[in-house]
Protein backbone atom coordinates (compact mmCIF):
# COMPACT_ATOMS: atom_id res chain seq x y z
CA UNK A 1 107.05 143.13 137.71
CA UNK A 2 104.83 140.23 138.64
CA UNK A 3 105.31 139.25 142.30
CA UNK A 4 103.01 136.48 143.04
CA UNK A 5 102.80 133.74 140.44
CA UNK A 6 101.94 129.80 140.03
CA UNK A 7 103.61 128.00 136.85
CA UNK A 8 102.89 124.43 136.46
CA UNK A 9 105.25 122.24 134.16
CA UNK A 10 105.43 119.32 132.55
CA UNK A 11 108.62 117.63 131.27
CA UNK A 12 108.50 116.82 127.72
CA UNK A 13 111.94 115.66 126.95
CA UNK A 14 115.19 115.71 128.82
CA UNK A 15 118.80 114.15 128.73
CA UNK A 16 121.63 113.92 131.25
CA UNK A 17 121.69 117.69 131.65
CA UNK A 18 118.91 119.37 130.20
CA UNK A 19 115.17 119.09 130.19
CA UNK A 20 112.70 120.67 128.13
CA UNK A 21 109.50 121.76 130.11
CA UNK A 22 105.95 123.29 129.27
CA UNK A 23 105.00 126.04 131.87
CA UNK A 24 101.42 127.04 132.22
CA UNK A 25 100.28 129.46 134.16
CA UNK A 26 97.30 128.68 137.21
CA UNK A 27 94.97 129.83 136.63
CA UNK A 28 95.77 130.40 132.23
CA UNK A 29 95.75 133.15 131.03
CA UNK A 30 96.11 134.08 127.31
CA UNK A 31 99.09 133.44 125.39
CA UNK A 32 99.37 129.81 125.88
CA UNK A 33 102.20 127.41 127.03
CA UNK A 34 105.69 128.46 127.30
CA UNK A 35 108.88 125.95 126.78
CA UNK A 36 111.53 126.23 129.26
CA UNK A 37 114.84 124.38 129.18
CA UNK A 38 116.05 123.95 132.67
CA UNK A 39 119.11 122.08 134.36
CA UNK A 40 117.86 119.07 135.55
CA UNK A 41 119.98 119.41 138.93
CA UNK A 42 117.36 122.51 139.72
CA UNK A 43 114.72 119.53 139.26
CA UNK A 44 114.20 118.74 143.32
CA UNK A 45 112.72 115.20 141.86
CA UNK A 46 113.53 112.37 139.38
CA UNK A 47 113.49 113.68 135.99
CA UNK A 48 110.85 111.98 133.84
CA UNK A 49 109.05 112.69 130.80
CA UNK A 50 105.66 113.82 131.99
CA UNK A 51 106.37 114.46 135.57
CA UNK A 52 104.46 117.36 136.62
CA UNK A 53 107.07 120.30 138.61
CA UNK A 54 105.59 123.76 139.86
CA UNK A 55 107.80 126.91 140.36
CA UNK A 56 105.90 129.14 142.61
CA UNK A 57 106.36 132.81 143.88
CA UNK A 58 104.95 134.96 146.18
CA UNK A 59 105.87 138.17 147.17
CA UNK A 60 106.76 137.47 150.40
CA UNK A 61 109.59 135.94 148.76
CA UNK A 62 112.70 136.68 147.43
CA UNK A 63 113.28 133.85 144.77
CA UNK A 64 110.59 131.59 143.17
CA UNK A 65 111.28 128.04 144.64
CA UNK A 66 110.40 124.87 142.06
CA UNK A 67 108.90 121.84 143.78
CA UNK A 68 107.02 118.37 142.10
CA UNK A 69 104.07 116.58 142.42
CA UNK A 70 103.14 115.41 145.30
CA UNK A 71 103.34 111.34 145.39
CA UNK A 72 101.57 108.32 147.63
CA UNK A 73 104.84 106.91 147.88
CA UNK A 74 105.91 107.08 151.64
CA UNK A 75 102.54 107.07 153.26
């Protein structure tokens, strides 16, 4: 079981419910992207189509937690 990982997405499509997001792994490894179609109200950001989200896991923790980009806005 892996216990320590880094995906980074990109949402390609989404609706009111549903988006459609390419995973890669960091670093990639073979086998390419995978497509993952997630509830948007796990999204911890506004839903847009190529916003950039990361689910990350170590194994120090019990559950992978999904974050997004970082932005300027705030500063």
């Amino acid at each position: 079981m892996l216990k320590t990982f880094v995906l980074v997405g990109v949402i390609v499509s989404h609706d009111e419910v549903l988006s459609t997001v390419e995973f890669n792994t960091n670093p990639a490894v073979n086998g390419g992207p995978a497509i993952a179609v997630m509830q948007n109200s796990a999204i911890p950001c506004d839903v847009e189509v190529g916003k950039k989200i990361y689910v990350v896991k170590s194994e120090k923790m019990e559950h992978a937690t999904i974050s997004c980009e970082a932005t300027d806005e705030g500063r």
